[in-house]
C-alpha atoms as a PDB file:
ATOM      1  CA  UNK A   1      88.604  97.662  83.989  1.00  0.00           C
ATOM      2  CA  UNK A   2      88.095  95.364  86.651  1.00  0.00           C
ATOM      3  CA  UNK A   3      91.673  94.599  87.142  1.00  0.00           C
ATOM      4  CA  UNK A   4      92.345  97.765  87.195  1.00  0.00           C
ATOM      5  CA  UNK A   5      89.534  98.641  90.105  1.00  0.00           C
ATOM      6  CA  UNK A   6      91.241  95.309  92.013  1.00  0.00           C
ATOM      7  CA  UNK A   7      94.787  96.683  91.460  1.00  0.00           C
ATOM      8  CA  UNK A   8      94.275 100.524  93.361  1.00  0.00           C
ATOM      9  CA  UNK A   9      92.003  99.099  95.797  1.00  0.00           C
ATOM     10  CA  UNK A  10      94.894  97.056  97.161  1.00  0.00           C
ATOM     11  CA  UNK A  11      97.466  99.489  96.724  1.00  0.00           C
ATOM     12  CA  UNK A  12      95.010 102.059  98.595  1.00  0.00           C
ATOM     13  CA  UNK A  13      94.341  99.618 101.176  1.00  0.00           C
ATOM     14  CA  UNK A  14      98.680  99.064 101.242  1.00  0.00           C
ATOM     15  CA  UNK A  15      98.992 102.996 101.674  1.00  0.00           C
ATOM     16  CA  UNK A  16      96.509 102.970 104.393  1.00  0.00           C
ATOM     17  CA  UNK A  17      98.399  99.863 106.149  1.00  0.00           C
ATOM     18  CA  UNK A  18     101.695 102.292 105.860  1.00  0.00           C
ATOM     19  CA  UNK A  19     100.333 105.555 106.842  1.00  0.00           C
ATOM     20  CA  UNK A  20      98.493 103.664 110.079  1.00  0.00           C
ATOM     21  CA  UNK A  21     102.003 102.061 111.132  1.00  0.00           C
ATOM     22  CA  UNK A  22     102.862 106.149 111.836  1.00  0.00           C
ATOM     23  CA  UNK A  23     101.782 107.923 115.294  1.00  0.00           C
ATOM     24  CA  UNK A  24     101.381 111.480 115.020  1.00  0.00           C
ATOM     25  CA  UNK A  25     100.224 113.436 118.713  1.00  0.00           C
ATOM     26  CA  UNK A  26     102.074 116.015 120.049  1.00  0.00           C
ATOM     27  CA  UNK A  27     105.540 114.608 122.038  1.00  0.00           C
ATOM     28  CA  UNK A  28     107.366 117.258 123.278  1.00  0.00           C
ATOM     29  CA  UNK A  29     104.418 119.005 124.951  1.00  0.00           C
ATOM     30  CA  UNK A  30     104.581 122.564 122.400  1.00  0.00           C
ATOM     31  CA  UNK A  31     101.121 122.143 120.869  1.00  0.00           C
ATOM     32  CA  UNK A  32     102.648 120.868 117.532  1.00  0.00           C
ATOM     33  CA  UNK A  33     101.782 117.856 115.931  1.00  0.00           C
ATOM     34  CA  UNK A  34     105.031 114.850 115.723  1.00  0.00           C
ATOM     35  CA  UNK A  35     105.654 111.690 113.899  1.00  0.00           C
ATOM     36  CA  UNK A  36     107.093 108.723 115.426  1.00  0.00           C
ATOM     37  CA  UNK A  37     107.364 105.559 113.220  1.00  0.00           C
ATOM     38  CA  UNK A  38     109.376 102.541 112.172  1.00  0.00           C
ATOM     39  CA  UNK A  39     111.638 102.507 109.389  1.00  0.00           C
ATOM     40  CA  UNK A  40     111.021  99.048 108.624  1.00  0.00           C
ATOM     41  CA  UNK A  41     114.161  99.325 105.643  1.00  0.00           C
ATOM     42  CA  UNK A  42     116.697 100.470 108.671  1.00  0.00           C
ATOM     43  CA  UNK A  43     115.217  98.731 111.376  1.00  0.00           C
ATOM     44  CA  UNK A  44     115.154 101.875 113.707  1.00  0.00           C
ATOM     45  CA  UNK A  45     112.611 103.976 115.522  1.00  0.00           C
ATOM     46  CA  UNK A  46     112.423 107.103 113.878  1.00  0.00           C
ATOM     47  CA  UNK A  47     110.988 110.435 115.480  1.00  0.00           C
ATOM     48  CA  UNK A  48     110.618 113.893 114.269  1.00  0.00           C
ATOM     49  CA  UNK A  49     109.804 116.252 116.862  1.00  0.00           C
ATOM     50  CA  UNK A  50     108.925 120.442 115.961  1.00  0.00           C
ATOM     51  CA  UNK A  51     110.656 121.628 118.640  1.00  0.00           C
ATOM     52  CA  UNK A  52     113.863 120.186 116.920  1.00  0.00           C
ATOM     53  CA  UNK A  53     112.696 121.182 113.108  1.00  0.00           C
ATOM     54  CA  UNK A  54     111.230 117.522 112.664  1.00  0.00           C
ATOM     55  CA  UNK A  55     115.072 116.710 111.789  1.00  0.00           C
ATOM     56  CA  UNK A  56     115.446 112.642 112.216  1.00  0.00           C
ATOM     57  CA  UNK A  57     115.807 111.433 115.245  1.00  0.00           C
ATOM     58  CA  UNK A  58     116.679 107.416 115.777  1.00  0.00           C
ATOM     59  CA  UNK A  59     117.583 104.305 117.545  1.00  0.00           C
ATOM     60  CA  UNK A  60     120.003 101.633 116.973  1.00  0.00           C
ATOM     61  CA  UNK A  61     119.384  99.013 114.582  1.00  0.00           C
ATOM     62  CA  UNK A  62     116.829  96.233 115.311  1.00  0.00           C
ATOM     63  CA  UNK A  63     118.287  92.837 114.923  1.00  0.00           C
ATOM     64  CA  UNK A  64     115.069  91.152 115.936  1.00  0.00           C
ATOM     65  CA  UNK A  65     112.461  93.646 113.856  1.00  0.00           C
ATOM     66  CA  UNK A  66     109.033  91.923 111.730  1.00  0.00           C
ATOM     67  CA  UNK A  67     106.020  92.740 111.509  1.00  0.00           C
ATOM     68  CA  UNK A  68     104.716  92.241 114.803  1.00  0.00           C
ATOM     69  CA  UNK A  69     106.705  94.651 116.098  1.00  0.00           C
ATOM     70  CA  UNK A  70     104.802  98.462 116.068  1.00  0.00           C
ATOM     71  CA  UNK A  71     104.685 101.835 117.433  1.00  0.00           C
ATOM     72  CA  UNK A  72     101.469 102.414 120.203  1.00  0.00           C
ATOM     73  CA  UNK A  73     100.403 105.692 121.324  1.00  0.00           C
ATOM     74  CA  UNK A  74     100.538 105.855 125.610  1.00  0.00           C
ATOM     75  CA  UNK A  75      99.050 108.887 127.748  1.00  0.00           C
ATOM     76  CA  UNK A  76     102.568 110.560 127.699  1.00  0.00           C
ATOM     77  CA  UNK A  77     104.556 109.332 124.603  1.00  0.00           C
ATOM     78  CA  UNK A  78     104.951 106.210 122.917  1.00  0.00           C
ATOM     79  CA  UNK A  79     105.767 102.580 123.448  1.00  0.00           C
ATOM     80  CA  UNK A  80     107.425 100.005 121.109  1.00  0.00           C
ATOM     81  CA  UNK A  81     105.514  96.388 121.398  1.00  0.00           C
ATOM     82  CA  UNK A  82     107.516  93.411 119.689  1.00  0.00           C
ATOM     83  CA  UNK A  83     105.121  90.423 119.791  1.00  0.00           C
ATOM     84  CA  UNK A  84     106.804  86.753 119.662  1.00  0.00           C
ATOM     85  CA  UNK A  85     105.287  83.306 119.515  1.00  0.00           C
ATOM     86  CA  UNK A  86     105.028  83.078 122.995  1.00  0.00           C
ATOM     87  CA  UNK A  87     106.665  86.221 124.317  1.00  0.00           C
ATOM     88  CA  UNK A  88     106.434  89.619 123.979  1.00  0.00           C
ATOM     89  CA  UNK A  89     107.215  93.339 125.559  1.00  0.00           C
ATOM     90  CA  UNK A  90     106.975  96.799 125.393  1.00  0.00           C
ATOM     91  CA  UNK A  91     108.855  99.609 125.925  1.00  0.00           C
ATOM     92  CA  UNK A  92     107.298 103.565 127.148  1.00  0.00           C
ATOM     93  CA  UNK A  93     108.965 106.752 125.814  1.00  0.00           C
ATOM     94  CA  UNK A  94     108.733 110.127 127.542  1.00  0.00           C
ATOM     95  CA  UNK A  95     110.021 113.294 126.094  1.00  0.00           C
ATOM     96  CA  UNK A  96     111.820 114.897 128.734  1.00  0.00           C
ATOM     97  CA  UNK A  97     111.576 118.661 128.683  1.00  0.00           C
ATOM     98  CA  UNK A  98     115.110 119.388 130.574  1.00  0.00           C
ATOM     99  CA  UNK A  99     117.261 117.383 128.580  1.00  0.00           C
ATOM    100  CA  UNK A 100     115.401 117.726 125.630  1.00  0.00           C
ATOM    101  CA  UNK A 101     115.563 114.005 124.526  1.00  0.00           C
ATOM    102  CA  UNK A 102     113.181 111.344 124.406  1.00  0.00           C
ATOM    103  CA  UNK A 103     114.085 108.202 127.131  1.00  0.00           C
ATOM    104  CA  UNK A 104     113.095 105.084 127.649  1.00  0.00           C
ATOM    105  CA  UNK A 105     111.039 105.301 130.976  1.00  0.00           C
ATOM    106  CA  UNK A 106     108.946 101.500 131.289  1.00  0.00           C
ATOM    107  CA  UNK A 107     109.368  98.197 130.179  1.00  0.00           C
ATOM    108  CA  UNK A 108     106.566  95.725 130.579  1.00  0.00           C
ATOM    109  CA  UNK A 109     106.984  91.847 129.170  1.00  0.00           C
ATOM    110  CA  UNK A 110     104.695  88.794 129.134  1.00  0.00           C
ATOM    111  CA  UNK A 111     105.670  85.137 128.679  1.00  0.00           C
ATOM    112  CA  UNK A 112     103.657  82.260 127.938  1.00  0.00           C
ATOM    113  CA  UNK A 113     106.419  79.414 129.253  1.00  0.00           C
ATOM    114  CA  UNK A 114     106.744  76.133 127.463  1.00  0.00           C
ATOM    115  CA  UNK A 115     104.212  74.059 126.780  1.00  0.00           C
ATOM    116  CA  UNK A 116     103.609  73.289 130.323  1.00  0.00           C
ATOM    117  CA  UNK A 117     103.442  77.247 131.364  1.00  0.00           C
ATOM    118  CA  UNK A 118     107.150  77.239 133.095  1.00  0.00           C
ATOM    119  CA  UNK A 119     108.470  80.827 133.336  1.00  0.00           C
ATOM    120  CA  UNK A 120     105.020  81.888 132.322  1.00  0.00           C
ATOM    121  CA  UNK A 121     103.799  85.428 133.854  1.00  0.00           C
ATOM    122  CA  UNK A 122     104.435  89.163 133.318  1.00  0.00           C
ATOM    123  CA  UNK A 123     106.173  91.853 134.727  1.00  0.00           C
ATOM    124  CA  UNK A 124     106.550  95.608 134.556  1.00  0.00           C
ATOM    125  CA  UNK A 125     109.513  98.218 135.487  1.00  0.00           C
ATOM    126  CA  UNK A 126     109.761 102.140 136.123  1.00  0.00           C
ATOM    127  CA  UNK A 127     113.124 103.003 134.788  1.00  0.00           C
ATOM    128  CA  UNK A 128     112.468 106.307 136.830  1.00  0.00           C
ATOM    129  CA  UNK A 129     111.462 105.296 140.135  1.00  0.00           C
ATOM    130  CA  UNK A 130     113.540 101.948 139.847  1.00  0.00           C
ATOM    131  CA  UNK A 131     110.228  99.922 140.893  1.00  0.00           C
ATOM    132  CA  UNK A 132     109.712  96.482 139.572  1.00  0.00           C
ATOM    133  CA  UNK A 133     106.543  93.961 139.722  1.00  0.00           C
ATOM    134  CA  UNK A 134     106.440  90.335 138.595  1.00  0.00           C
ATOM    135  CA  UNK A 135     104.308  88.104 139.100  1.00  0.00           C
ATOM    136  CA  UNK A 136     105.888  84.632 137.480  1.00  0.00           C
ATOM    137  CA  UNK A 137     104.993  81.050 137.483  1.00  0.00           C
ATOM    138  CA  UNK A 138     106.979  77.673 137.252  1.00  0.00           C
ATOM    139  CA  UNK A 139     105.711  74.392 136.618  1.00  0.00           C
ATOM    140  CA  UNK A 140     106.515  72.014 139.599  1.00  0.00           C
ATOM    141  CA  UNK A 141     106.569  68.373 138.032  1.00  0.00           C
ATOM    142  CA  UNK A 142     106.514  66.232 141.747  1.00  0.00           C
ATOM    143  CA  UNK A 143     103.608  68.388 142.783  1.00  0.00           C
ATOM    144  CA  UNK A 144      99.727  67.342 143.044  1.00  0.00           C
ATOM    145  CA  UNK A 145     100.920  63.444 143.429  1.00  0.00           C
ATOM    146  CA  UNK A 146     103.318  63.845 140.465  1.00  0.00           C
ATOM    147  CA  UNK A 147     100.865  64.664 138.333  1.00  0.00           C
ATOM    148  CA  UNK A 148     102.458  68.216 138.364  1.00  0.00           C
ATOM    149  CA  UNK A 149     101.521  71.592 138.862  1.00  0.00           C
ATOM    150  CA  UNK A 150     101.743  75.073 137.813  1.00  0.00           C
ATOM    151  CA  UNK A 151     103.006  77.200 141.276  1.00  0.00           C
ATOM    152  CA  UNK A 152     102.514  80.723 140.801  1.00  0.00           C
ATOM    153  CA  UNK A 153     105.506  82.540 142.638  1.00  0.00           C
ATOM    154  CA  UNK A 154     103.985  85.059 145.225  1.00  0.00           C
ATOM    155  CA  UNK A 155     104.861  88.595 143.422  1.00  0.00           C
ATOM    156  CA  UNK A 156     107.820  89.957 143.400  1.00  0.00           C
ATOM    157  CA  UNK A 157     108.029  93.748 144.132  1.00  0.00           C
ATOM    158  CA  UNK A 158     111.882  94.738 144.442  1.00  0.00           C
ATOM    159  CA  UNK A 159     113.567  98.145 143.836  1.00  0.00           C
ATOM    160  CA  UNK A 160     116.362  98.477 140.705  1.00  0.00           C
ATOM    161  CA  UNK A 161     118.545 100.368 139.409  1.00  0.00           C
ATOM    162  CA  UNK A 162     118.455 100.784 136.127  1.00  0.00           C
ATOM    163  CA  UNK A 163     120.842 103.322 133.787  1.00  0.00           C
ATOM    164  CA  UNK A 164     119.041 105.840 131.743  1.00  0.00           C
ATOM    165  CA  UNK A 165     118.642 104.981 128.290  1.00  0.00           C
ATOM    166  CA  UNK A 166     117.837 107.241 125.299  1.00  0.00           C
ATOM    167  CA  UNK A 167     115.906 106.618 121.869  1.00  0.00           C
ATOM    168  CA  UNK A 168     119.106 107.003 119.822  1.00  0.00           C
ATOM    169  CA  UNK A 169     121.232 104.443 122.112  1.00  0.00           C
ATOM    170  CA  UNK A 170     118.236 102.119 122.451  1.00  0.00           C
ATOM    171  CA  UNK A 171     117.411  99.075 120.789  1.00  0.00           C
ATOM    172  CA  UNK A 172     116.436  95.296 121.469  1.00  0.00           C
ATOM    173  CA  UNK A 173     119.564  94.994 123.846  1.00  0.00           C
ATOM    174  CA  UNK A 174     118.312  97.408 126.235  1.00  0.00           C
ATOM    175  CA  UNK A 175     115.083  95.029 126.774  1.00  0.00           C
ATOM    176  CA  UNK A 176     118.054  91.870 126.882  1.00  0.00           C
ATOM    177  CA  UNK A 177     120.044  93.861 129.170  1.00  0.00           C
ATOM    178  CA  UNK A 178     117.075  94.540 131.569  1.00  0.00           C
ATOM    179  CA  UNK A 179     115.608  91.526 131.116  1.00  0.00           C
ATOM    180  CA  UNK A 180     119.248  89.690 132.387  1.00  0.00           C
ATOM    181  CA  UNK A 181     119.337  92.011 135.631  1.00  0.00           C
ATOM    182  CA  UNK A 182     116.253  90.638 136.618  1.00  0.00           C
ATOM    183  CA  UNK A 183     117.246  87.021 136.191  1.00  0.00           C
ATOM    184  CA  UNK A 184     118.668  86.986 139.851  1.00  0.00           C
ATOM    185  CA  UNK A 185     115.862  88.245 141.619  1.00  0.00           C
ATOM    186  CA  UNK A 186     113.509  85.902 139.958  1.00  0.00           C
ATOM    187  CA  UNK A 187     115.050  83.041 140.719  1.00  0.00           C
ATOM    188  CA  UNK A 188     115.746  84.268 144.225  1.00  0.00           C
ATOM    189  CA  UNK A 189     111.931  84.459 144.876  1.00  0.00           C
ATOM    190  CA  UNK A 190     111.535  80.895 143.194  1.00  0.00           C
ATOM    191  CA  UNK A 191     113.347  79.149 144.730  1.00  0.00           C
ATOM    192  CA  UNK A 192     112.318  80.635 148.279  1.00  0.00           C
ATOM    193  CA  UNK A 193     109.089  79.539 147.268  1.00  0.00           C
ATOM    194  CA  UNK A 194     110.154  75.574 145.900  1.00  0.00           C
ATOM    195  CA  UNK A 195     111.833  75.646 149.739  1.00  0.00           C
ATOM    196  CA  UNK A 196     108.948  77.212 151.202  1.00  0.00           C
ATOM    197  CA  UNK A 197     106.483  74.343 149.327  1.00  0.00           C
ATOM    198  CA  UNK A 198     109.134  71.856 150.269  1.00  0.00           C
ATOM    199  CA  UNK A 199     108.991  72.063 153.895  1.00  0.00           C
ATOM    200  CA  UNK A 200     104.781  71.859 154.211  1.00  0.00           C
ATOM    201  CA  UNK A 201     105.240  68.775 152.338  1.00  0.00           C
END
């Protein structure tokens, strides 16, 4: 009997795990109640939406998918967090009305570095107004009498343009792809600051 008692708690407590990993709120603004989720079999973001008869709506595959990666409810959609060792991001969804299709409108990433805190910092970037913030570190080893020295770069605040991206052509290369645009920029503003620490020395 006890086994028994043992065995359907954890299967209730599996079901509840499941049914939590689902975000139901209204998403296309009609007063109807949505589902958003992630089919963890496919790999894909999966939406159903009432004011398209809650047919299936998805991504493209995840390569990169596990279990720290999850659905989180925002003030105007839904954002996809992936969670690394020691990096992570997360992407914002907005239904828009017009077009009548759910797009990728933010990005926002953290980073941890290496184990001295090199490329360390976070960021965030409206897809719709093109606006991007970092604020990044790098580790400067002949620093602080060679004892070296975590420099944080002074932010970054740049304007991008970025190409709009929708929930059935999105997937972990659109973060890549965003990610490698802002490569240039980065390293723009660090070394201007290396030269900038370089000549008070």
């Amino acid at each position: 009997m006890k086994k028994i008692v043992l065995i359907t708690s954890l299967l209730l407590i599996k079901l509840s795990a499941f049914a939590q990993e689902k975000l139901v709120k209204d998403l296309d603004f009609d007063g109807k109640k949505d589902t958003v989720y992630i089919d963890q079999k496919a790999a894909q973001i999966v939406c159903r939406l009432s004011t398209q008869n809650f047919k299936k709506l998805k991504s493209k595959t995840f390569e990169m998918s596990s279990n720290n990666t999850f659905i989180k409810s925002t003030r105007n959609g839904f954002e996809l967090r992936n969670n690394w060792m020691r990096a992570g991001f997360a992407c914002q969804f907005r239904y828009e009305k017009k077009e009548k299709r759910i797009r990728l409108i933010g990005i926002n990433e953290y980073a941890f570095g290496n184990a001295a805190n090199e490329g360390s910092g976070e960021a965030s970037a409206n897809l719709l107004t093109g606006d991007y913030i970092g604020n990044w570190n790098y580790y400067d080893h002949l620093a602080n009498n060679e004892k070296g020295e975590l420099v944080k770069i002074p932010t970054i605040k740049t304007k991008m343009k970025f190409n709009k991206i929708y929930l059935e052509g999105f997937n972990e290369e659109s973060y890549f792809s965003y990610q490698t645009q802002l490569e240039g920029p980065v390293e723009k503003h660090k070394t201007a600051e290396k030269n900038r620490r370089a000549k008070t020395k």
